[in-house]
PDB file of N, CA and C in Angstrom:
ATOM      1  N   UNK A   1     116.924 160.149 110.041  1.00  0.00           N
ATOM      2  CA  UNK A   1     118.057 159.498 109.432  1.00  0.00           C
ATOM      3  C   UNK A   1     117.579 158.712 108.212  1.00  0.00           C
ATOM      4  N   UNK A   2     118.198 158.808 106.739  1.00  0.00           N
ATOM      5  CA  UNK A   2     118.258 158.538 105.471  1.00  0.00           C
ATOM      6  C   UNK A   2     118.700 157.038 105.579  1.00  0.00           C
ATOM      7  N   UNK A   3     117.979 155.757 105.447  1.00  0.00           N
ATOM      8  CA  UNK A   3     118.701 154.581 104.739  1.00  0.00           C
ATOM      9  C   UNK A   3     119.393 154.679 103.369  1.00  0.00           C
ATOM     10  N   UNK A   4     120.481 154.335 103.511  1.00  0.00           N
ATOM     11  CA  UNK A   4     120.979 154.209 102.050  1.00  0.00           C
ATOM     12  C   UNK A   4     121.290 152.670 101.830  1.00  0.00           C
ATOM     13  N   UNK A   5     120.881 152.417 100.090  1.00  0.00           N
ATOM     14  CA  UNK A   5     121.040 150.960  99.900  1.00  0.00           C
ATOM     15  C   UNK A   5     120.303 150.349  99.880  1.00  0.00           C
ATOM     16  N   UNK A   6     119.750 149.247  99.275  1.00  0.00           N
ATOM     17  CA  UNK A   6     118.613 148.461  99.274  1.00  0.00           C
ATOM     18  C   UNK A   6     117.986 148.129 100.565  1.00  0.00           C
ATOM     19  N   UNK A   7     116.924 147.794 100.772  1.00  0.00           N
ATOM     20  CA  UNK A   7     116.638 147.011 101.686  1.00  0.00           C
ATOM     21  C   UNK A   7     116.433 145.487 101.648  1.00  0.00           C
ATOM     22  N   UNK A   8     117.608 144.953 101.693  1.00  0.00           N
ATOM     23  CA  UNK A   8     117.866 143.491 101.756  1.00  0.00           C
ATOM     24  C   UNK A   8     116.905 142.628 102.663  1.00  0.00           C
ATOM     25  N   UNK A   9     117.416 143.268 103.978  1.00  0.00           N
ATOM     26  CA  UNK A   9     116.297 141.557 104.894  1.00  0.00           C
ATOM     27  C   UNK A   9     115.091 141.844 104.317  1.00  0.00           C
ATOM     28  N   UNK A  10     114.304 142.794 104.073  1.00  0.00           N
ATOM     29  CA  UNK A  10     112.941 142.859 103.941  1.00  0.00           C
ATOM     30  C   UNK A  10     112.569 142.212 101.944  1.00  0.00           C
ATOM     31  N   UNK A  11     113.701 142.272 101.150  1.00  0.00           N
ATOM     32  CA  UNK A  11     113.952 141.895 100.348  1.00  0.00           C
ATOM     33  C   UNK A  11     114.117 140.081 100.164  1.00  0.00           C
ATOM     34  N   UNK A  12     114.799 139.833 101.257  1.00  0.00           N
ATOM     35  CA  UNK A  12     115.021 138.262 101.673  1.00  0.00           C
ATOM     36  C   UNK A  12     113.689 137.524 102.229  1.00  0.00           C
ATOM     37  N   UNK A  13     113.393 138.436 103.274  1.00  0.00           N
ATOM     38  CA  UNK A  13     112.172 137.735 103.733  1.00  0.00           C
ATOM     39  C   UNK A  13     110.996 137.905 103.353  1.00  0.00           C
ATOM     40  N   UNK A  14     110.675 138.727 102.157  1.00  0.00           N
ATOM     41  CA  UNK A  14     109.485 138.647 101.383  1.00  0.00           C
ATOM     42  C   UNK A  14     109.854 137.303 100.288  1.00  0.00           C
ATOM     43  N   UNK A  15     111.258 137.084  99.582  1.00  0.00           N
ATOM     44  CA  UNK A  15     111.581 135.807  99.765  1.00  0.00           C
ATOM     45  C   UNK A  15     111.078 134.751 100.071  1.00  0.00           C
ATOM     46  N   UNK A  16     111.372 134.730 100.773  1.00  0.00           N
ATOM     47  CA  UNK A  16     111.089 133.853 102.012  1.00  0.00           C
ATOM     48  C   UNK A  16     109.783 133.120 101.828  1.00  0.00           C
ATOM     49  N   UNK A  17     109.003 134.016 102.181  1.00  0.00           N
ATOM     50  CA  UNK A  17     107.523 134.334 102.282  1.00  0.00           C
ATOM     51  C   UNK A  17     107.087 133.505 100.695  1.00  0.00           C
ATOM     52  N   UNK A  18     107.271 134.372 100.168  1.00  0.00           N
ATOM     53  CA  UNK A  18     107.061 133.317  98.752  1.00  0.00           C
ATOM     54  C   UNK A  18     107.069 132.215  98.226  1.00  0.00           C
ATOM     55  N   UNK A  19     108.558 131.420  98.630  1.00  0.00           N
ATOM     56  CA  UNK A  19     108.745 130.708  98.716  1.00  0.00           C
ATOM     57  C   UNK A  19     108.269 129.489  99.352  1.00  0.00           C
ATOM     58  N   UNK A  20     108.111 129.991 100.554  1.00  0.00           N
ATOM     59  CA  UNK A  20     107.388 128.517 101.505  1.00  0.00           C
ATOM     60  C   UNK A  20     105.969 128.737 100.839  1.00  0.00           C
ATOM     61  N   UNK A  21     105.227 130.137 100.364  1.00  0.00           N
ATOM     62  CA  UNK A  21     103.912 129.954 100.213  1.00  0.00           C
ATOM     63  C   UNK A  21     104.017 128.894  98.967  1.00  0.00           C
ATOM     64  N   UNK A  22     104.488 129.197  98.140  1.00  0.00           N
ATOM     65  CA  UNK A  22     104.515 128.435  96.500  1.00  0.00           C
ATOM     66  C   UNK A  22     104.864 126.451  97.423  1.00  0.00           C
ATOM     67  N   UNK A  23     105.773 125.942  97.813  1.00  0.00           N
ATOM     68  CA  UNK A  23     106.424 125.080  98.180  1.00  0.00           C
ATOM     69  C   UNK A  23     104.988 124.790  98.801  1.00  0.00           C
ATOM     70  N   UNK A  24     104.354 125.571  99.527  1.00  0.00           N
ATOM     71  CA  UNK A  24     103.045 124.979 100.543  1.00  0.00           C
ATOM     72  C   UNK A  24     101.995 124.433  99.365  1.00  0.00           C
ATOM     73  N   UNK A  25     102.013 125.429  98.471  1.00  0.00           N
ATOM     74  CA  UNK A  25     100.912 125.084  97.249  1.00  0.00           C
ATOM     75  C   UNK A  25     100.669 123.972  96.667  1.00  0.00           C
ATOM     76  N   UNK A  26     102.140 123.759  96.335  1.00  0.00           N
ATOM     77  CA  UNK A  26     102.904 122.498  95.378  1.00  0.00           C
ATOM     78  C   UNK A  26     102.031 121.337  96.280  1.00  0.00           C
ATOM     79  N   UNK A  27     102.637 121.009  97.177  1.00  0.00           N
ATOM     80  CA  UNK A  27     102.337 119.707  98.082  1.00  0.00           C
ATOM     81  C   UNK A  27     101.064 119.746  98.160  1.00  0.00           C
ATOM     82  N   UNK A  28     100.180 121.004  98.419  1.00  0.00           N
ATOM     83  CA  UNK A  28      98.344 120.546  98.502  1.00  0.00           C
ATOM     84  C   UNK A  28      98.160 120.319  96.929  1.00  0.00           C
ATOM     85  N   UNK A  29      98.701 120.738  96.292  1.00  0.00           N
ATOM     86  CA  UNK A  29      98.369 120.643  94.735  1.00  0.00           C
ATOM     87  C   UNK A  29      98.533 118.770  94.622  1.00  0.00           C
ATOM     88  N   UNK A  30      99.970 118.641  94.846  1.00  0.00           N
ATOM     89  CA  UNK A  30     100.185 116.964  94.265  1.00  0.00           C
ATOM     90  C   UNK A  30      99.536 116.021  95.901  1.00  0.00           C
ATOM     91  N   UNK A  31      99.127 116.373  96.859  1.00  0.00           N
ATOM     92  CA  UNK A  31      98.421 115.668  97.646  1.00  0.00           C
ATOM     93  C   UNK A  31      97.256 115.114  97.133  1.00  0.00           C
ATOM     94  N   UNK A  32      96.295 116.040  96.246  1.00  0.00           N
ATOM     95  CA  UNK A  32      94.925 116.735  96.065  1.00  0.00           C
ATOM     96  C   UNK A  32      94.920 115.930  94.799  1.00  0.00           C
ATOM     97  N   UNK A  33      95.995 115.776  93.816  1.00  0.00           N
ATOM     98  CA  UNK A  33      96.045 114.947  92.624  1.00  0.00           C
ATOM     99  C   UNK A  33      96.448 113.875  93.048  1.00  0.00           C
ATOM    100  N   UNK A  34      97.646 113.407  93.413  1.00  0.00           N
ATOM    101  CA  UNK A  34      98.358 112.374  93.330  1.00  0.00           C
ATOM    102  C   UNK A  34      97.846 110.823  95.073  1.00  0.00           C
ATOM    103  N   UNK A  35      96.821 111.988  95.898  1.00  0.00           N
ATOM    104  CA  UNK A  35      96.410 111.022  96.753  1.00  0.00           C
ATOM    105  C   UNK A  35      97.822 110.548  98.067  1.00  0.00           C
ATOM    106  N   UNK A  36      98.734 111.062  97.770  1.00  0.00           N
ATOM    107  CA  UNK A  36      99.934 110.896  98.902  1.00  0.00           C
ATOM    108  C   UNK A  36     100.627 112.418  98.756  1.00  0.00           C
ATOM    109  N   UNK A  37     101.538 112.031  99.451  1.00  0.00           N
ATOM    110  CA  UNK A  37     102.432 113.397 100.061  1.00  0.00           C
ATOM    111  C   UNK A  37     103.402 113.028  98.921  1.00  0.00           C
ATOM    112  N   UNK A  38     104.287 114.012  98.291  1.00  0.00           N
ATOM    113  CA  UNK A  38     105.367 113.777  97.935  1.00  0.00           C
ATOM    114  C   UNK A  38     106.645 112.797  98.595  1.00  0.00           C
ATOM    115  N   UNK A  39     107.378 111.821  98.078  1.00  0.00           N
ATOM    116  CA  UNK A  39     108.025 110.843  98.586  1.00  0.00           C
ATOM    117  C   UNK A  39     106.990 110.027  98.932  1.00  0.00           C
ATOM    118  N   UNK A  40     106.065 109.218  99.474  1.00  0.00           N
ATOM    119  CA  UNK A  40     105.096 108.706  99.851  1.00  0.00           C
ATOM    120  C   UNK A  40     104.811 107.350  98.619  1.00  0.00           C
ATOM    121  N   UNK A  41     105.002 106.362  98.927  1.00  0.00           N
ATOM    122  CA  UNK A  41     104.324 105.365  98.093  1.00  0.00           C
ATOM    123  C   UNK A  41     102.401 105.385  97.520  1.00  0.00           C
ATOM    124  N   UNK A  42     102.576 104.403  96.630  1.00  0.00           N
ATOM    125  CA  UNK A  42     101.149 104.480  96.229  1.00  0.00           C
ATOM    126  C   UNK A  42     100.331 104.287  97.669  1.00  0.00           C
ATOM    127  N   UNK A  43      98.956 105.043  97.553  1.00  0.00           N
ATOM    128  CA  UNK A  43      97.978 104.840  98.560  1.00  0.00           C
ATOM    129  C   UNK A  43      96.786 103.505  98.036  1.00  0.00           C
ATOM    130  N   UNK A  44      95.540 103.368  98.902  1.00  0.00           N
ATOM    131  CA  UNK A  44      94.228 102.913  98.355  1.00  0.00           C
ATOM    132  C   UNK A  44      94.094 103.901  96.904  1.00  0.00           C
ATOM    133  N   UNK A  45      94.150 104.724  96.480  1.00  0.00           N
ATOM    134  CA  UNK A  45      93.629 105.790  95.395  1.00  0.00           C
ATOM    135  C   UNK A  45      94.791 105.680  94.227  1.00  0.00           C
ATOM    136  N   UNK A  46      94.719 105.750  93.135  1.00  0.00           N
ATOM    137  CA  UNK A  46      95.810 106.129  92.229  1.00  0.00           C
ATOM    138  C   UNK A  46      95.122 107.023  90.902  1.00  0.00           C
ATOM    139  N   UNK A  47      96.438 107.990  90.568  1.00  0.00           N
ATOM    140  CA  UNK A  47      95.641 109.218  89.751  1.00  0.00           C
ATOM    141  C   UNK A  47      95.939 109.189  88.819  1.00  0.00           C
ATOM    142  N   UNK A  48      95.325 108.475  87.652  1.00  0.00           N
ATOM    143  CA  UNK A  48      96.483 108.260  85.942  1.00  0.00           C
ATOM    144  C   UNK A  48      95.148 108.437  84.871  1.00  0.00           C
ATOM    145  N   UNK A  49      95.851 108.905  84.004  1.00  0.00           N
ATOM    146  CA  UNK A  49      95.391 109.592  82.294  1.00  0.00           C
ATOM    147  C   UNK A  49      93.446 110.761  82.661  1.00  0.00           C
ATOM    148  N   UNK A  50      93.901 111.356  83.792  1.00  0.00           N
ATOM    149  CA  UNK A  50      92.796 112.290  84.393  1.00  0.00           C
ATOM    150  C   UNK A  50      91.815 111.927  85.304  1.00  0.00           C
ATOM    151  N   UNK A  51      91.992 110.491  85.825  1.00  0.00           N
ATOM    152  CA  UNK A  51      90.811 109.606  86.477  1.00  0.00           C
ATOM    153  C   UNK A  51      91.210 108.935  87.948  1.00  0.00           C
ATOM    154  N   UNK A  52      90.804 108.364  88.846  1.00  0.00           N
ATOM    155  CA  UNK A  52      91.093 108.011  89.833  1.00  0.00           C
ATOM    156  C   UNK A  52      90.983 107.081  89.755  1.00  0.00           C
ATOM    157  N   UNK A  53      91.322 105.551  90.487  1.00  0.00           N
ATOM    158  CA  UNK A  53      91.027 104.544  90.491  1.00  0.00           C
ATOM    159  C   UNK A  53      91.515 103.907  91.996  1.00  0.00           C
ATOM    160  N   UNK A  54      90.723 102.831  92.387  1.00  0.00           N
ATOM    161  CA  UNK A  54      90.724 102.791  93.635  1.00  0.00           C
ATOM    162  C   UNK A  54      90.967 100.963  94.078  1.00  0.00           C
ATOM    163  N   UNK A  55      91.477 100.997  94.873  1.00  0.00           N
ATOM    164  CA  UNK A  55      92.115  99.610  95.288  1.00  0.00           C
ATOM    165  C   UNK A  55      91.286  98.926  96.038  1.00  0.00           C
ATOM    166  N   UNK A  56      90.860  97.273  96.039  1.00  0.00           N
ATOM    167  CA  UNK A  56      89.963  97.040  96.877  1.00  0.00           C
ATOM    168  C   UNK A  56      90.759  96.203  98.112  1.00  0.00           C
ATOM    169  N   UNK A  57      91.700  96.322  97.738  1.00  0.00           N
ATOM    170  CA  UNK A  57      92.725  94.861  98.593  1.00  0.00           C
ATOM    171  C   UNK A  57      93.309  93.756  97.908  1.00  0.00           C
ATOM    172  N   UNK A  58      93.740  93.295  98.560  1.00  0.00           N
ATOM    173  CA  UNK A  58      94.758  92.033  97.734  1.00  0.00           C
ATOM    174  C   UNK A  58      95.883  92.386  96.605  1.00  0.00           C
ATOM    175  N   UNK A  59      96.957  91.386  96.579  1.00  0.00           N
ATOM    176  CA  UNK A  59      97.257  91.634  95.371  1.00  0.00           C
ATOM    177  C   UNK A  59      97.102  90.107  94.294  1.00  0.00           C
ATOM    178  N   UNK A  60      97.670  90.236  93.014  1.00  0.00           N
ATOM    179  CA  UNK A  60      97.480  89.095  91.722  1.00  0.00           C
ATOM    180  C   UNK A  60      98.739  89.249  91.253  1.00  0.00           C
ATOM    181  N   UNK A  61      99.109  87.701  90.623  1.00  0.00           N
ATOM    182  CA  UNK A  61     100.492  87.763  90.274  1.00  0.00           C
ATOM    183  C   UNK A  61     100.222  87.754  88.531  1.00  0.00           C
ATOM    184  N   UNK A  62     101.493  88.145  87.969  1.00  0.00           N
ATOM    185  CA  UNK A  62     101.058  88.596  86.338  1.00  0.00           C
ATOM    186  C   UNK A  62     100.273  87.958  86.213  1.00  0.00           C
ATOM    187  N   UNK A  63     100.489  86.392  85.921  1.00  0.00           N
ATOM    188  CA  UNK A  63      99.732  85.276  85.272  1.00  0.00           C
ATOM    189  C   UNK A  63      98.559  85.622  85.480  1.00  0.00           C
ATOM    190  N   UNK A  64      97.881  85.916  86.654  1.00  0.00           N
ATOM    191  CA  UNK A  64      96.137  86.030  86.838  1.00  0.00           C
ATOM    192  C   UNK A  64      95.923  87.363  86.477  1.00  0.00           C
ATOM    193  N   UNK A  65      96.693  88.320  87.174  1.00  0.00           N
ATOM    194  CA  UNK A  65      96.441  89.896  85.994  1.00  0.00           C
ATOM    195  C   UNK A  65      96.313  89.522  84.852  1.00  0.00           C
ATOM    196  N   UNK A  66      97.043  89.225  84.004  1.00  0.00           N
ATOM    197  CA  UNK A  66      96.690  88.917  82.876  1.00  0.00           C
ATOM    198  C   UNK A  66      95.785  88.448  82.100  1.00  0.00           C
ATOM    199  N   UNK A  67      95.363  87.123  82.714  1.00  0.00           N
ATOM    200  CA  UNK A  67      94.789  85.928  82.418  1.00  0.00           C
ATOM    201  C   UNK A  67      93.200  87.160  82.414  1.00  0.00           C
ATOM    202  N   UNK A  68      92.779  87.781  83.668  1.00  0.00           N
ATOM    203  CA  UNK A  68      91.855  88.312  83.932  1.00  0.00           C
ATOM    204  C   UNK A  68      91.411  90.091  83.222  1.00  0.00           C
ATOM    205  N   UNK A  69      92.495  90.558  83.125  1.00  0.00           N
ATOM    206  CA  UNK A  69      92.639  91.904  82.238  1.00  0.00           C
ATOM    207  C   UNK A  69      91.799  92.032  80.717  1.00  0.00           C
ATOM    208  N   UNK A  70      91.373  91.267  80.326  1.00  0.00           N
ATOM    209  CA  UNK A  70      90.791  91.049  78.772  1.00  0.00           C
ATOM    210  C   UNK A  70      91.261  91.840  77.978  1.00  0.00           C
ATOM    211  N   UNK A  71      92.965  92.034  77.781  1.00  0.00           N
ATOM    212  CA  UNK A  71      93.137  92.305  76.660  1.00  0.00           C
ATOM    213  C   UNK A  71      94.657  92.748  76.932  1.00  0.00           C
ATOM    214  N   UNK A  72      95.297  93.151  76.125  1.00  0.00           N
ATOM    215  CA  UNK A  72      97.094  93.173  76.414  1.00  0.00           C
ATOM    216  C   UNK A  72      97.410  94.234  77.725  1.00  0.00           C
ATOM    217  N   UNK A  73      98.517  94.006  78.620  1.00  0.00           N
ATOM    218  CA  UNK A  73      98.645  95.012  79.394  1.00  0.00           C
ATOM    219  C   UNK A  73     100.100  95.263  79.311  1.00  0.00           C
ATOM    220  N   UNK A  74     100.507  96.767  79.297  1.00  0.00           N
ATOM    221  CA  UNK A  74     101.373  97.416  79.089  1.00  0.00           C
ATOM    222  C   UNK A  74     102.044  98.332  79.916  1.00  0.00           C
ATOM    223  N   UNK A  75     103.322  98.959  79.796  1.00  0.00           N
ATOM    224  CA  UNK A  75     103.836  99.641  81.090  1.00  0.00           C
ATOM    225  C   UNK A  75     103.108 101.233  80.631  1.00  0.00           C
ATOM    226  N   UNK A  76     102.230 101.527  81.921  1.00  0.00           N
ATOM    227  CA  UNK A  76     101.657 102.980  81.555  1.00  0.00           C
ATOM    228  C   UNK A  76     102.837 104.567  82.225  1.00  0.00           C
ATOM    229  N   UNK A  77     103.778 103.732  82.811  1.00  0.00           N
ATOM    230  CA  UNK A  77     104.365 104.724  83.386  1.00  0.00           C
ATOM    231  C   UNK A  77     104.538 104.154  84.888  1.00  0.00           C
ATOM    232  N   UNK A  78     105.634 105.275  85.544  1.00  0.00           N
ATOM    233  CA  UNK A  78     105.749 105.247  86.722  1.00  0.00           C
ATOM    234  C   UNK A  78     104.754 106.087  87.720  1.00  0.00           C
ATOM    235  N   UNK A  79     104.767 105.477  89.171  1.00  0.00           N
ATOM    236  CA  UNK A  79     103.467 105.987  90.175  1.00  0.00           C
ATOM    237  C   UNK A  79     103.708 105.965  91.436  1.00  0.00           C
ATOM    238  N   UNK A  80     103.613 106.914  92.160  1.00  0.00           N
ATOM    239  CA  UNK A  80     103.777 108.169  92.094  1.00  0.00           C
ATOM    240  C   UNK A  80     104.791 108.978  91.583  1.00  0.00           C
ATOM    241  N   UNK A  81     104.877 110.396  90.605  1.00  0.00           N
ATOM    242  CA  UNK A  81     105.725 110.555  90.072  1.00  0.00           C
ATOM    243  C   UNK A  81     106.870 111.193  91.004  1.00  0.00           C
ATOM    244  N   UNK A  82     107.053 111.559  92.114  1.00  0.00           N
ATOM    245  CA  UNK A  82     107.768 111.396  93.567  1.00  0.00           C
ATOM    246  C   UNK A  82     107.571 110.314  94.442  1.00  0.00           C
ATOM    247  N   UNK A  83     108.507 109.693  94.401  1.00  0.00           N
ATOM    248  CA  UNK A  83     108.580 108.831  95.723  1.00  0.00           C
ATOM    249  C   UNK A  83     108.717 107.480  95.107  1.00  0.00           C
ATOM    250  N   UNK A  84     108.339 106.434  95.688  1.00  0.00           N
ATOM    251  CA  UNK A  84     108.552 104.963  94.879  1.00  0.00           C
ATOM    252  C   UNK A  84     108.544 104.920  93.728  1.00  0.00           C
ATOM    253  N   UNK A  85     107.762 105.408  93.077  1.00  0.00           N
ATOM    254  CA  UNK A  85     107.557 105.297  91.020  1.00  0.00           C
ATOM    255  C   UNK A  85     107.702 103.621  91.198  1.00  0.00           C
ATOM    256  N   UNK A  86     106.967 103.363  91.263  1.00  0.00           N
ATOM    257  CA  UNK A  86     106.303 101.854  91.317  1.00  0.00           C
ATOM    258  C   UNK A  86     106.240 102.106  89.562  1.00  0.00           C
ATOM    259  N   UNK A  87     106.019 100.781  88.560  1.00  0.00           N
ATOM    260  CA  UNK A  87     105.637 100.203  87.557  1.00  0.00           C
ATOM    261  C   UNK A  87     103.878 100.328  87.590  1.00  0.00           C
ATOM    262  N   UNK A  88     103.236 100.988  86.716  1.00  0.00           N
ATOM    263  CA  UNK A  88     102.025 101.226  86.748  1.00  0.00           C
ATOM    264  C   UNK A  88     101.565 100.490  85.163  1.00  0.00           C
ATOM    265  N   UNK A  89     100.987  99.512  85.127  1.00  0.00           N
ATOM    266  CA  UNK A  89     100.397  98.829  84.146  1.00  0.00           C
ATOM    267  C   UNK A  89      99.276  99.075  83.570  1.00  0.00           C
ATOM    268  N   UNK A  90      98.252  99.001  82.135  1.00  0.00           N
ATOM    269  CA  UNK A  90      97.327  99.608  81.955  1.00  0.00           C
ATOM    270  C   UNK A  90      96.852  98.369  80.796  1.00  0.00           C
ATOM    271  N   UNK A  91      95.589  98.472  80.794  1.00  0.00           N
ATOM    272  CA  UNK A  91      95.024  97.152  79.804  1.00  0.00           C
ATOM    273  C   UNK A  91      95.422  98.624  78.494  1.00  0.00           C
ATOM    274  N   UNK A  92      95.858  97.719  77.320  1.00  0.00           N
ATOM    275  CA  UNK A  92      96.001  98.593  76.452  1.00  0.00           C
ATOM    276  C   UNK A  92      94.803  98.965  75.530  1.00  0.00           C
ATOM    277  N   UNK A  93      94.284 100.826  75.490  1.00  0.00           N
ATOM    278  CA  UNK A  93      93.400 100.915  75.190  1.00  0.00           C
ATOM    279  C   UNK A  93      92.962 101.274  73.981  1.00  0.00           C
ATOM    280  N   UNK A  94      92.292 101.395  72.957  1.00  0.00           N
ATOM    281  CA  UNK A  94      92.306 102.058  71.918  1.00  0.00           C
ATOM    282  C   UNK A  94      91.726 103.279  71.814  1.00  0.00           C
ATOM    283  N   UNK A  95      92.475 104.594  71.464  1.00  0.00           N
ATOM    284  CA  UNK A  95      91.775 105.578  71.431  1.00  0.00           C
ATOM    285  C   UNK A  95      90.733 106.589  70.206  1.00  0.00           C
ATOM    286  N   UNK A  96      89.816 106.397  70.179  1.00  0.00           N
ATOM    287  CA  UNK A  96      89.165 107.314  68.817  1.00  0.00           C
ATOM    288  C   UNK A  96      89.684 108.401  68.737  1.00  0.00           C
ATOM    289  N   UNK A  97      89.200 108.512  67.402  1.00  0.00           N
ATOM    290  CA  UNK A  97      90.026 109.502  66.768  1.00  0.00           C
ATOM    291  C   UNK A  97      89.356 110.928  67.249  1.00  0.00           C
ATOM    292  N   UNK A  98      90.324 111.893  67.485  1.00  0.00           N
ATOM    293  CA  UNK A  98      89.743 112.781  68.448  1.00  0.00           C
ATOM    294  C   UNK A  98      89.495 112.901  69.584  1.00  0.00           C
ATOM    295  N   UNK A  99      89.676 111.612  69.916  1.00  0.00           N
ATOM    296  CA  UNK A  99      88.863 111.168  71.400  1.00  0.00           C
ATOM    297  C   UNK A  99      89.643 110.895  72.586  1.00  0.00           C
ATOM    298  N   UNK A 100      89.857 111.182  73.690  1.00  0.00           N
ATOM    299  CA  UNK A 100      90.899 110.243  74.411  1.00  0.00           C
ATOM    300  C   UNK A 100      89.711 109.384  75.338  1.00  0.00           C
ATOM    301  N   UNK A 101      90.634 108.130  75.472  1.00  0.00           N
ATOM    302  CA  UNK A 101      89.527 107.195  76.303  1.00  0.00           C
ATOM    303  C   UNK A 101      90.737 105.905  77.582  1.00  0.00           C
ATOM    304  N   UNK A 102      90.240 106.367  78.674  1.00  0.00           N
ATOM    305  CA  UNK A 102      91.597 105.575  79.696  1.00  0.00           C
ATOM    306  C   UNK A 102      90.374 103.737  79.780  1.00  0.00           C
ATOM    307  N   UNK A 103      91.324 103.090  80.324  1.00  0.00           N
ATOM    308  CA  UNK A 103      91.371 102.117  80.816  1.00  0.00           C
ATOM    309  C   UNK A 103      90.545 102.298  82.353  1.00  0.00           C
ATOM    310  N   UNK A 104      89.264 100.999  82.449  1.00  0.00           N
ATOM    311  CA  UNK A 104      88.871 101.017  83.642  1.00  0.00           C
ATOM    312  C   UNK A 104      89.517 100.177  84.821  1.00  0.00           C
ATOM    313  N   UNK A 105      90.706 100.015  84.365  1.00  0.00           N
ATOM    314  CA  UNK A 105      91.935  99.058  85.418  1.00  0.00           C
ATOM    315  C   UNK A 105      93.123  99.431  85.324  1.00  0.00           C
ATOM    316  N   UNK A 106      93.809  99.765  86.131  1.00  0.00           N
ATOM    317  CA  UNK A 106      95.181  99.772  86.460  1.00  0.00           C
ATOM    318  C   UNK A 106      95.914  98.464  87.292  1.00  0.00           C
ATOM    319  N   UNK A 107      97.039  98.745  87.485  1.00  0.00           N
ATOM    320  CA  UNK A 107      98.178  97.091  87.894  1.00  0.00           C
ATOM    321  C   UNK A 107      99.092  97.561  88.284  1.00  0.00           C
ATOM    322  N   UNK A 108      99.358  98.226  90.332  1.00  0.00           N
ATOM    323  CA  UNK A 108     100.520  98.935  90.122  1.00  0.00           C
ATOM    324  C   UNK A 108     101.796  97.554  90.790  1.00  0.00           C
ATOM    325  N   UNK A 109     102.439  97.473  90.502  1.00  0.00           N
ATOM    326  CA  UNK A 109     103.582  96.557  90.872  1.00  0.00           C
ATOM    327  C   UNK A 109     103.888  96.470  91.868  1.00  0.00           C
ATOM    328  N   UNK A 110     103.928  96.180  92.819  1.00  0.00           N
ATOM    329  CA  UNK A 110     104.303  95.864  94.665  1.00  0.00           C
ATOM    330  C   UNK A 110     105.417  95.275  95.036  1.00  0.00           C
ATOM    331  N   UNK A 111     106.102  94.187  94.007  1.00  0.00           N
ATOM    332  CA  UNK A 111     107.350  93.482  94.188  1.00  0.00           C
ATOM    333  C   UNK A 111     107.125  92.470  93.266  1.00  0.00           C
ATOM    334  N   UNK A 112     108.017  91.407  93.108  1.00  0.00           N
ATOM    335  CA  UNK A 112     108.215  90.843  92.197  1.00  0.00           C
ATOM    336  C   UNK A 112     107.030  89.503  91.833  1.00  0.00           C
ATOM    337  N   UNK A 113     106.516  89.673  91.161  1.00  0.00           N
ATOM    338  CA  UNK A 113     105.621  89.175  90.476  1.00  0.00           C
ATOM    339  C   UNK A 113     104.193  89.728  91.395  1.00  0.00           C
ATOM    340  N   UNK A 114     104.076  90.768  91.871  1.00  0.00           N
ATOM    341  CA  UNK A 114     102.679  91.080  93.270  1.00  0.00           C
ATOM    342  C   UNK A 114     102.318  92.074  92.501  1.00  0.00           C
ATOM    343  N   UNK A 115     100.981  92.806  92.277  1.00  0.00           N
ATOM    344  CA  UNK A 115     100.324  93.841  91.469  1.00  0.00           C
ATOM    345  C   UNK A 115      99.492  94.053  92.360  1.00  0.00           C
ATOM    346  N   UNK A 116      98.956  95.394  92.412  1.00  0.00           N
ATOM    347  CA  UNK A 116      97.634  95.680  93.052  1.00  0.00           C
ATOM    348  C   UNK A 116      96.325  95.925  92.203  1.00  0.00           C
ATOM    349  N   UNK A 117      95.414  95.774  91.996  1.00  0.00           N
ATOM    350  CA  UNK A 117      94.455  95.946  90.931  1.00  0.00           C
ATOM    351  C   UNK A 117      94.149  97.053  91.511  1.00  0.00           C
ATOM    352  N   UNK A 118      93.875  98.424  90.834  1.00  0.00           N
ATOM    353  CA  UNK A 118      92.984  99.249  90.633  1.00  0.00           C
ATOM    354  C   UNK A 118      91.634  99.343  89.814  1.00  0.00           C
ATOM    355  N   UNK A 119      90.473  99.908  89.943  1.00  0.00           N
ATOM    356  CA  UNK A 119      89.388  99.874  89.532  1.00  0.00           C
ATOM    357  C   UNK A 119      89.106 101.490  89.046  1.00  0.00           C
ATOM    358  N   UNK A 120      88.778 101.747  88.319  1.00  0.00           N
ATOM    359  CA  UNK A 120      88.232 102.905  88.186  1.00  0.00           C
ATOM    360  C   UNK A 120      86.854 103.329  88.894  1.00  0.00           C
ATOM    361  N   UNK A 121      87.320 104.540  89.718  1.00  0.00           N
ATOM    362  CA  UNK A 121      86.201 105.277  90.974  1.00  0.00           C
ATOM    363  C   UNK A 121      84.605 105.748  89.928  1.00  0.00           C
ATOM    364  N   UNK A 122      83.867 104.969  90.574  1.00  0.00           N
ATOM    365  CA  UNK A 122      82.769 105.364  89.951  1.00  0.00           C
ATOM    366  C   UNK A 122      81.902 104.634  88.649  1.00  0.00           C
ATOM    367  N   UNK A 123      82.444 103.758  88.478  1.00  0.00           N
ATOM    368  CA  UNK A 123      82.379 102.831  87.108  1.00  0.00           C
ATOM    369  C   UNK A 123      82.863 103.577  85.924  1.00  0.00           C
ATOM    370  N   UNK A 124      83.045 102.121  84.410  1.00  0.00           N
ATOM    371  CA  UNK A 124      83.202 102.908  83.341  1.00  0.00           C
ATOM    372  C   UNK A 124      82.339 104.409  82.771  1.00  0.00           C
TER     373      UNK A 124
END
């Protein structure tokens, strides 16, 4: 006996198949970068301008971020780019020409006037 007509379920569930594989990818991909699960607040780790930086504890309110930052700090963006997007702060850096060059501190925001200091993993 002749099928006539596409073959749909096998059409759907190769689908399927694809789908969850790609969707599975995604999440080890932004786990593997971003240090949390998608939706997931910031962890100990944070992943900004190609570098890691790592939390030792505590937090500082602007005034002492500041006071202690040696030099202007600015909004670098939101963090994680799923899930809380916390306020992510960055000493502002200057970049050579040609050159890109990050900041060895980050400042992610916790609540109102609370920051977490990040350090950059590994030294400058």
């Amino acid at each position: 006996m002749r099928r006539s007509g596409p073959r749909w379920r096998e059409l759907i569930g190769g689908a399927v198949i694809v789908v969850v594989l790609a969707a599975g990818g995604l999440v080890v991909w932004y786990r593997a970068t971003y240090n949390v699960l998608p939706g997931q607040g910031a962890s100990g780790r944070v992943h900004w301008c190609g570098r890691n930086y790592e939390w030792s504890g505590g937090t500082s309110s602007w005034a002492r971020l500041t006071a202690q930052a040696g030099g202007t700090v600015r909004l670098a963006g939101r963090y994680p780019p799923l899930g809380s997007r916390a306020a992510l702060y960055a000493t502002a850096v200057r970049r050579p020409a040609g050159g890109a060059s990050c900041t060895t501190g980050v400042y992610l925001q916790t609540g109102p006037d609370r920051y977490r200091v990040y350090s950059l993993e590994g030294g400058p």
